[in-house]
N, C-alpha and C. Protein backbone atom coordinates (compact mmCIF):
# COMPACT_ATOMS: atom_id res chain seq x y z
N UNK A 1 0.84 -1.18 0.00
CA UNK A 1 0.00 0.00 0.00
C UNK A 1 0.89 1.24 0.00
N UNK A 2 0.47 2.50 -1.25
CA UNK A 2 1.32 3.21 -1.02
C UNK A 2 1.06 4.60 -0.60
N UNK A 3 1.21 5.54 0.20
CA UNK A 3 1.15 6.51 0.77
C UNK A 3 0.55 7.78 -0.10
N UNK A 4 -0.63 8.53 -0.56
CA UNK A 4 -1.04 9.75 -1.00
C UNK A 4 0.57 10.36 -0.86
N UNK A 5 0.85 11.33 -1.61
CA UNK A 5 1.52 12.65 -1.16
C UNK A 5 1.11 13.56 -0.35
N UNK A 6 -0.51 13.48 0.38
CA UNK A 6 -0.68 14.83 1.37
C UNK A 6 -0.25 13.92 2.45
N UNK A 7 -1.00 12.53 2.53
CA UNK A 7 -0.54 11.45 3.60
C UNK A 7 0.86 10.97 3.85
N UNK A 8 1.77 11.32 2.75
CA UNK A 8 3.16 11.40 3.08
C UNK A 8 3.33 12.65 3.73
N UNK A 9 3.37 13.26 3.34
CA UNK A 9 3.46 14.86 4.03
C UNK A 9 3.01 14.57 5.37
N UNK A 10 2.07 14.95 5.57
CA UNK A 10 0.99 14.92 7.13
C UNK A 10 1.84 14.20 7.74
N UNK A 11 2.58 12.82 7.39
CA UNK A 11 3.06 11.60 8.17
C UNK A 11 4.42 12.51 8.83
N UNK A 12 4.71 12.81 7.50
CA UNK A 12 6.60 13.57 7.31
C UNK A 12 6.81 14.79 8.77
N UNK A 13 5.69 15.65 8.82
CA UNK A 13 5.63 16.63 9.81
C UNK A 13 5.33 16.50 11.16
N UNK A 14 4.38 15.25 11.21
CA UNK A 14 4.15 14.46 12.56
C UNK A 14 5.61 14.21 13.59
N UNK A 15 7.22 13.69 12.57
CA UNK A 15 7.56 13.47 12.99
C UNK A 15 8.95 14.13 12.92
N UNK A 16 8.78 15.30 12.50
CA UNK A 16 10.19 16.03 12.41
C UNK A 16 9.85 17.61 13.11
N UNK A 17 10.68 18.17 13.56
CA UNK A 17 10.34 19.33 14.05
C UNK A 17 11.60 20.65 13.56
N UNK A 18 11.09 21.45 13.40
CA UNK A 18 12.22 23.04 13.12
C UNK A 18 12.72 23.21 14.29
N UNK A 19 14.58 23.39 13.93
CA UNK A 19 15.41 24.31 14.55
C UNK A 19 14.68 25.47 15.43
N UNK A 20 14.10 26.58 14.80
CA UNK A 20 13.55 27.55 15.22
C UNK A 20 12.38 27.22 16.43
N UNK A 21 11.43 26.12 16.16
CA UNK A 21 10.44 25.33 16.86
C UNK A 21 10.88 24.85 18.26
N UNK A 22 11.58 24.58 18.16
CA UNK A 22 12.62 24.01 19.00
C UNK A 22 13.24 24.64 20.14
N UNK A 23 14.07 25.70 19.03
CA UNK A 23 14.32 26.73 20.30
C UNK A 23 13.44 28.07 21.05
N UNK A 24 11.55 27.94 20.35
CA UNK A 24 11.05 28.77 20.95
C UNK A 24 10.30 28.05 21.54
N UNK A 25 10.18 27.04 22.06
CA UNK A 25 9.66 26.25 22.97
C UNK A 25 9.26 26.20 24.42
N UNK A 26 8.35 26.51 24.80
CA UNK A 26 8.21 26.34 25.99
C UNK A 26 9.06 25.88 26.93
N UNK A 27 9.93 26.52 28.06
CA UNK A 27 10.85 25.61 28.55
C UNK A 27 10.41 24.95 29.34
N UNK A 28 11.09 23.44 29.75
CA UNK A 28 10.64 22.14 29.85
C UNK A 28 9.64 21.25 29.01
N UNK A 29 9.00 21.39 27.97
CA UNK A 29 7.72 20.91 26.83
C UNK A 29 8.72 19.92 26.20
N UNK A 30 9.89 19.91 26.01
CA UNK A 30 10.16 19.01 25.27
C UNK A 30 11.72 18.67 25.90
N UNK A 31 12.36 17.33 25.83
CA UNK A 31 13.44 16.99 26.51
C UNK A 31 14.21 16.62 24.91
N UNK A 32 14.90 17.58 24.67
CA UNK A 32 16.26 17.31 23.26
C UNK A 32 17.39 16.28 23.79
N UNK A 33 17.58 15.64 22.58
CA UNK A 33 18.81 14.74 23.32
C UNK A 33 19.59 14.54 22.06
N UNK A 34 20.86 15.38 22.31
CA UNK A 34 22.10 15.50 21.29
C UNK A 34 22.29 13.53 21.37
N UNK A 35 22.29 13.19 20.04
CA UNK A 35 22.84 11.57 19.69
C UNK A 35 24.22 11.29 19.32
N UNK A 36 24.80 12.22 19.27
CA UNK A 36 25.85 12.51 18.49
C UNK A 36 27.05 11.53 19.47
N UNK A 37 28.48 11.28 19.27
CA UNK A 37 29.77 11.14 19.89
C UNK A 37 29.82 11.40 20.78
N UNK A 38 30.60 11.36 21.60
CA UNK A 38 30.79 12.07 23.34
C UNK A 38 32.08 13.34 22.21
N UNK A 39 33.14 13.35 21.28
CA UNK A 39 33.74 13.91 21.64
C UNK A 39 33.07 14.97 20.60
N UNK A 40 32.08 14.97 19.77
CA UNK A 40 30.97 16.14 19.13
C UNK A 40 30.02 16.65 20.38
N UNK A 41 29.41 15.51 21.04
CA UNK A 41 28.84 16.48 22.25
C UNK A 41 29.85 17.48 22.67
N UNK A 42 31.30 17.25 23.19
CA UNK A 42 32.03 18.23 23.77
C UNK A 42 32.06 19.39 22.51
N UNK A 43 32.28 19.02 21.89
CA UNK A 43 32.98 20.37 20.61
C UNK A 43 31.85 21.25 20.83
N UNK A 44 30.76 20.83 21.28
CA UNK A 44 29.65 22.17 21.41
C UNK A 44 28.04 20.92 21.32
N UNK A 45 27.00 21.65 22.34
CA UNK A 45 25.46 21.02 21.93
C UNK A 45 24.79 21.99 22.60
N UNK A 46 23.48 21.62 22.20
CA UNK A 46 22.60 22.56 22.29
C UNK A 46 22.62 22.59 23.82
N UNK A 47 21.96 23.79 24.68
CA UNK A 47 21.98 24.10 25.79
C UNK A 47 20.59 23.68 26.85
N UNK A 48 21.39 22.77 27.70
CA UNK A 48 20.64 21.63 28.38
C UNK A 48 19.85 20.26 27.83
N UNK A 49 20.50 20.14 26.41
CA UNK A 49 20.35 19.00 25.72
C UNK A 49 20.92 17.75 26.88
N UNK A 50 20.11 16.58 26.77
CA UNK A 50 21.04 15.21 27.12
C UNK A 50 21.59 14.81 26.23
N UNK A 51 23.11 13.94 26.58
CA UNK A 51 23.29 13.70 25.80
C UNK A 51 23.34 12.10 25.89
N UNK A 52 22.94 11.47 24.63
CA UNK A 52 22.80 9.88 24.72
C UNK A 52 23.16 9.62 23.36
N UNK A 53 24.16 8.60 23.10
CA UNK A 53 24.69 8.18 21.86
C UNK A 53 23.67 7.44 21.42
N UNK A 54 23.69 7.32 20.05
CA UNK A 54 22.49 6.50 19.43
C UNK A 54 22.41 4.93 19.72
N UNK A 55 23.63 4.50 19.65
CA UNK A 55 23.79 3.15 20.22
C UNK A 55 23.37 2.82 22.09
N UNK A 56 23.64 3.75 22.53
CA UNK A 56 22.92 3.78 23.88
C UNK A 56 21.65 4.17 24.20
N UNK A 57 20.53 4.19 23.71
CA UNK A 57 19.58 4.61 23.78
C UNK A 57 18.55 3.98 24.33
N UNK A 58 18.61 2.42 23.83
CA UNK A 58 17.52 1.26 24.44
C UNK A 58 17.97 1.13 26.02
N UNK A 59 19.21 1.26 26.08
CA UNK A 59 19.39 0.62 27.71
C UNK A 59 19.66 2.34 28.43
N UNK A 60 20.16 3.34 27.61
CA UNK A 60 19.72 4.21 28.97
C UNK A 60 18.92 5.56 29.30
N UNK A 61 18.03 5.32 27.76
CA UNK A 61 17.13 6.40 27.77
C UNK A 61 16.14 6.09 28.69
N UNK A 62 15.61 5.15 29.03
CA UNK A 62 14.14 4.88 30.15
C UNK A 62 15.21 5.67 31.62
N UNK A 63 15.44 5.19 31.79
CA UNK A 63 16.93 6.12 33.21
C UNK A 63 17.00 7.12 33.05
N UNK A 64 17.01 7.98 32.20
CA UNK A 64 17.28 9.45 31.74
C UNK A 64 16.39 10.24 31.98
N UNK A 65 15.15 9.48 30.46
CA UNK A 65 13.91 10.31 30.42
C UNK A 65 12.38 9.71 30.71
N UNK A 66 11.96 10.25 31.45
CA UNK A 66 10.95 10.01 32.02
C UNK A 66 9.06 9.30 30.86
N UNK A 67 9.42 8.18 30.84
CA UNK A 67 7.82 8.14 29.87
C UNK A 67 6.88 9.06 29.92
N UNK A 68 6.68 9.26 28.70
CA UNK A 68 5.55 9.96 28.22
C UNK A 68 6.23 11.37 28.17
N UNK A 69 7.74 12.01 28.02
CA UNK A 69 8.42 12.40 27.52
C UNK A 69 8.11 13.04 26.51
N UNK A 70 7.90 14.21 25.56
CA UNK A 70 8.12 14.63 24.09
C UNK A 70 9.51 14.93 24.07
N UNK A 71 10.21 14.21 23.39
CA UNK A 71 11.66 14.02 22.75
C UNK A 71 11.88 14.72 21.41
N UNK A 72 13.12 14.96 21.54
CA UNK A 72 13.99 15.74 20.36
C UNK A 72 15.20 15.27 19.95
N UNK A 73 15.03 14.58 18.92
CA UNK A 73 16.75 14.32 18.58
C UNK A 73 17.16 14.66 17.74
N UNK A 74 18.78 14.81 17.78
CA UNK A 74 19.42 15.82 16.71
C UNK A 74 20.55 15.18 16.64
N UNK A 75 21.23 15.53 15.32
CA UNK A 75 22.64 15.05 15.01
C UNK A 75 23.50 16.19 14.87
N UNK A 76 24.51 15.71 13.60
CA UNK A 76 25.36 16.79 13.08
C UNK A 76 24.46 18.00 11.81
N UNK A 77 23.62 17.21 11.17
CA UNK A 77 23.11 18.16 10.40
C UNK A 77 22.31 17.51 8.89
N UNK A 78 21.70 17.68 7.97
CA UNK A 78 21.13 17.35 7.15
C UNK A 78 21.90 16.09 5.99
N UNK A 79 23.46 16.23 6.28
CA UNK A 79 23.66 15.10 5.55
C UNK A 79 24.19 14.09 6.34
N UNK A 80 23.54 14.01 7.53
CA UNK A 80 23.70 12.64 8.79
C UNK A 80 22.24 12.31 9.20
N UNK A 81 22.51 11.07 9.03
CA UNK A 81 20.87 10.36 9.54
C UNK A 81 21.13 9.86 11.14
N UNK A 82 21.93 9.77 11.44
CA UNK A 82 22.33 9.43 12.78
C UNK A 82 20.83 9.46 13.93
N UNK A 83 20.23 10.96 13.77
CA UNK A 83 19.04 11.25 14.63
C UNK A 83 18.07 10.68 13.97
N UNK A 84 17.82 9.77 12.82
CA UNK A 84 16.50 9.00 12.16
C UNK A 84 16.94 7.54 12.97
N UNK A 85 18.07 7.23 12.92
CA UNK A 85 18.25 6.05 14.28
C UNK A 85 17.57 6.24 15.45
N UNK A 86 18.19 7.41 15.68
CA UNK A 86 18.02 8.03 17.41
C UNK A 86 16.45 8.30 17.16
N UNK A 87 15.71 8.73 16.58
CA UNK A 87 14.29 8.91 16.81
C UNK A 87 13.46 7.44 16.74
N UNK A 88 14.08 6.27 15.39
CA UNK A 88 13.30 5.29 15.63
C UNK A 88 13.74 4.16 17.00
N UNK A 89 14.59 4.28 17.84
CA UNK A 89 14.82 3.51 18.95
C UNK A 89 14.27 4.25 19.87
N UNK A 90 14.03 5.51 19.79
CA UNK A 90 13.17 6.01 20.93
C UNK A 90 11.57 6.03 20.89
N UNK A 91 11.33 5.32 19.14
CA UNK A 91 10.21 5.45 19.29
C UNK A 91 9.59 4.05 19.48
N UNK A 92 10.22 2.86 18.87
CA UNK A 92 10.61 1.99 19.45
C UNK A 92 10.33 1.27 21.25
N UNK A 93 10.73 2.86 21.93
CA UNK A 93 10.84 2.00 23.17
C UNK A 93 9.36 2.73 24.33
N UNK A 94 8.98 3.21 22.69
CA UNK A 94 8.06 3.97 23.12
C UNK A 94 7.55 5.86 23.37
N UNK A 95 8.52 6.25 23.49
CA UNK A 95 8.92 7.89 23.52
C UNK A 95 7.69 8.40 22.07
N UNK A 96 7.24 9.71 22.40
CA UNK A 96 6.65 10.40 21.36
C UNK A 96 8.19 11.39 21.00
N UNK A 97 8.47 11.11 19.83
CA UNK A 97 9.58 11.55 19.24
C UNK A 97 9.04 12.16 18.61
N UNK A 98 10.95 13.66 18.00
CA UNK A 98 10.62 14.16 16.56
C UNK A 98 12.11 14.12 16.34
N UNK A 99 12.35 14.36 14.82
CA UNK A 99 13.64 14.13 14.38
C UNK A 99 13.99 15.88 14.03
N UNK A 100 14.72 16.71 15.25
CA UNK A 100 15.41 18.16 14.51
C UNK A 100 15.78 18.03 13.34
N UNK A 101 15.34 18.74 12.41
CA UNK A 101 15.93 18.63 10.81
C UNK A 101 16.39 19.97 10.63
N UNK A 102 17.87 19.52 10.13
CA UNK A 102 18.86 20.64 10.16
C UNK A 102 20.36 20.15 11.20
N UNK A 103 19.33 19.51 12.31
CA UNK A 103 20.73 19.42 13.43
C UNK A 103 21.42 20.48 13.97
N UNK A 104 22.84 20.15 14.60
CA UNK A 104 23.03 21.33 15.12
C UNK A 104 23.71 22.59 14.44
N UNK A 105 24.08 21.66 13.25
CA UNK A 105 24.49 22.57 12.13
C UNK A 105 23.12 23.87 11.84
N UNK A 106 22.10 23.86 11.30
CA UNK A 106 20.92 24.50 11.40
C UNK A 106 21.07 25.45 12.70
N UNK A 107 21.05 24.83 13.92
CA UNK A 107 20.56 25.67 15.26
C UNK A 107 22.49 26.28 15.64
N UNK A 108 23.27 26.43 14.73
CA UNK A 108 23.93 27.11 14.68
C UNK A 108 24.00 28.16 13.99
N UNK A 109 23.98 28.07 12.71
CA UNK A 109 24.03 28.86 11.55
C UNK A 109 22.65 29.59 12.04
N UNK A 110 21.51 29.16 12.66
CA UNK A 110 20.25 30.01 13.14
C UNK A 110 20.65 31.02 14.14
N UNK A 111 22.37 31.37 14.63
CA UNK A 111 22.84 32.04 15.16
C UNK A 111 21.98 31.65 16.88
N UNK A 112 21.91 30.53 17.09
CA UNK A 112 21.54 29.83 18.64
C UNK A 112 22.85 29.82 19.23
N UNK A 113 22.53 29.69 20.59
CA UNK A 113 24.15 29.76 21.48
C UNK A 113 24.46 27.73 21.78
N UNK A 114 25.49 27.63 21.46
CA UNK A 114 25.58 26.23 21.73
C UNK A 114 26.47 26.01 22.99
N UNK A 115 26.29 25.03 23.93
CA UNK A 115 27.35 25.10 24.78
C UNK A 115 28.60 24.32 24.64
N UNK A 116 29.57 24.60 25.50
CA UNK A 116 30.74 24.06 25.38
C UNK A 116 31.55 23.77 26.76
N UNK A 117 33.05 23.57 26.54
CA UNK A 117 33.34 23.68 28.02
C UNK A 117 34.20 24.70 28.33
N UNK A 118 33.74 25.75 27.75
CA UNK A 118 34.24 27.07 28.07
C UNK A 118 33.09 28.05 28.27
N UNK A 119 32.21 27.33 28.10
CA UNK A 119 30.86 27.93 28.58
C UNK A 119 29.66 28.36 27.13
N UNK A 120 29.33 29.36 27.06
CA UNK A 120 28.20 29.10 26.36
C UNK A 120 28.87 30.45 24.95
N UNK A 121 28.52 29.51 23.41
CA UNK A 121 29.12 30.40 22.36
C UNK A 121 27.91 30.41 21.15
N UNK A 122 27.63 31.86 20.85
CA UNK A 122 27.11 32.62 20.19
C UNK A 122 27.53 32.80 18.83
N UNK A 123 26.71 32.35 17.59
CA UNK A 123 27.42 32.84 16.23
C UNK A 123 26.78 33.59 15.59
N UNK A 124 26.63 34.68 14.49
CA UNK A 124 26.42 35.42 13.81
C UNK A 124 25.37 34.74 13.18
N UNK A 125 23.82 34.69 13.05
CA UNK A 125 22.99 33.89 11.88
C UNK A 125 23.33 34.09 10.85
N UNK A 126 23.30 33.28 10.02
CA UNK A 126 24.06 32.88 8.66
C UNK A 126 22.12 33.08 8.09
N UNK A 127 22.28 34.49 7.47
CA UNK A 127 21.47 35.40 6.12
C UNK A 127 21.33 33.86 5.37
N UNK A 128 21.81 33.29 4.66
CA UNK A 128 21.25 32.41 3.74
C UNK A 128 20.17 31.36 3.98
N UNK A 129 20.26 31.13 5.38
CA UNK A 129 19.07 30.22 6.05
C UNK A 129 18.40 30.22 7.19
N UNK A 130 18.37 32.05 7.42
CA UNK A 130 17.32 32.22 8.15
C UNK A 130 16.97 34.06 8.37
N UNK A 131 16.33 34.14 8.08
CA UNK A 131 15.57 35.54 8.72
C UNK A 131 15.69 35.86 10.22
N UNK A 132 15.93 35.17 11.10
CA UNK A 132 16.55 35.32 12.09
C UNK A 132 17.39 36.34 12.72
N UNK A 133 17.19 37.48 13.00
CA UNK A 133 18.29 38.78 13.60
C UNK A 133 18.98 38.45 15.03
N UNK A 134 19.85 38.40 15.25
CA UNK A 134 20.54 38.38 16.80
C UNK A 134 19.85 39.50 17.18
C-alpha cells in the first residue's frame, strides 16, 4: 500500500520538528537529546540538551527520560541520519519523538548559542538560512 503525497506529508511533519520550533519552545515541553559522539557532544550542543549516543539509547534512555516524555533528537546536520536512528529507537521503546531537521548545524548557523566547556558560544545567523536577527 502506497502513501497519497498529502498522507506522506501529514506523516513527514508528525515526525520532524524546526530548529527555530525548537528553540522557541516552551521551557521544559520538550526533553532534546544531542545523539551525536561524546567527543561532538564536547565540541559544542545545544543548551541543556542530554546527551545519549544513538547506540545507547535502548538501555539508557528509560533512566534518563521520564515516559511519556516529548523528545527531540538531533545530530550533526542534514547530511547525517544518525538522529533517524536516534528517533526510531526512541520510538521503538516507546517515547513520542521528533527528528530536529537541520541538526546542530541549522541551530547554529540560526545564530543559537551552543554550549561548550568554556561555557556558552554565540554565532552570527548565517542570512542564507534564516531571517533570524541576533
Amino acid at each position: 500500500m502506497s502513501l497519497s503525497a498529502s498522507e506522506y506529508f501529514r506523516a513527514k511533519l508528525e515526525c520532524e520538528i524546526d530548529v527555530m520550533e525548537v528553540a522557541e519552545s516552551e521551557p521544559g515541553s520538550l526533553v532534546v537529546v544531542d545523539t551525536r559522539r561524546q567527543s561532538s557532544w564536547d565540541h559544542g550542543h545545544i543548551p541543556e540538551a542530554v546527551h545519549i549516543p544513538t547506540a545507547q539509547i535502548p538501555d539508557r534512555a528509560p533512566e534518563l527520560i521520564a515516559a511519556g516524555s516529548s523528545v527531540v533528537v538531533y545530530s550533526w546536520g542534514p547530511g547525517c541520519n544518525g538522529s533517524t536512528f536516534a528517533a526510531l529507537a526512541f520510538a521503538e521503546l516507546g517515547y513520542s519523538v521528533k527528528e530536529m531537521i537541520g541538526g546542530i548545524e541549522y541551530w547554529i548557523r540560526n545564530g543559537l548559542p551552543v554550549e561548550t566547556a568554556a561555557g556558552a558560544v554565540q554565532r552570527t545567523p548565517d542570512a542564507l538560512v534564516t531571517a533570524h536577527t541576533a
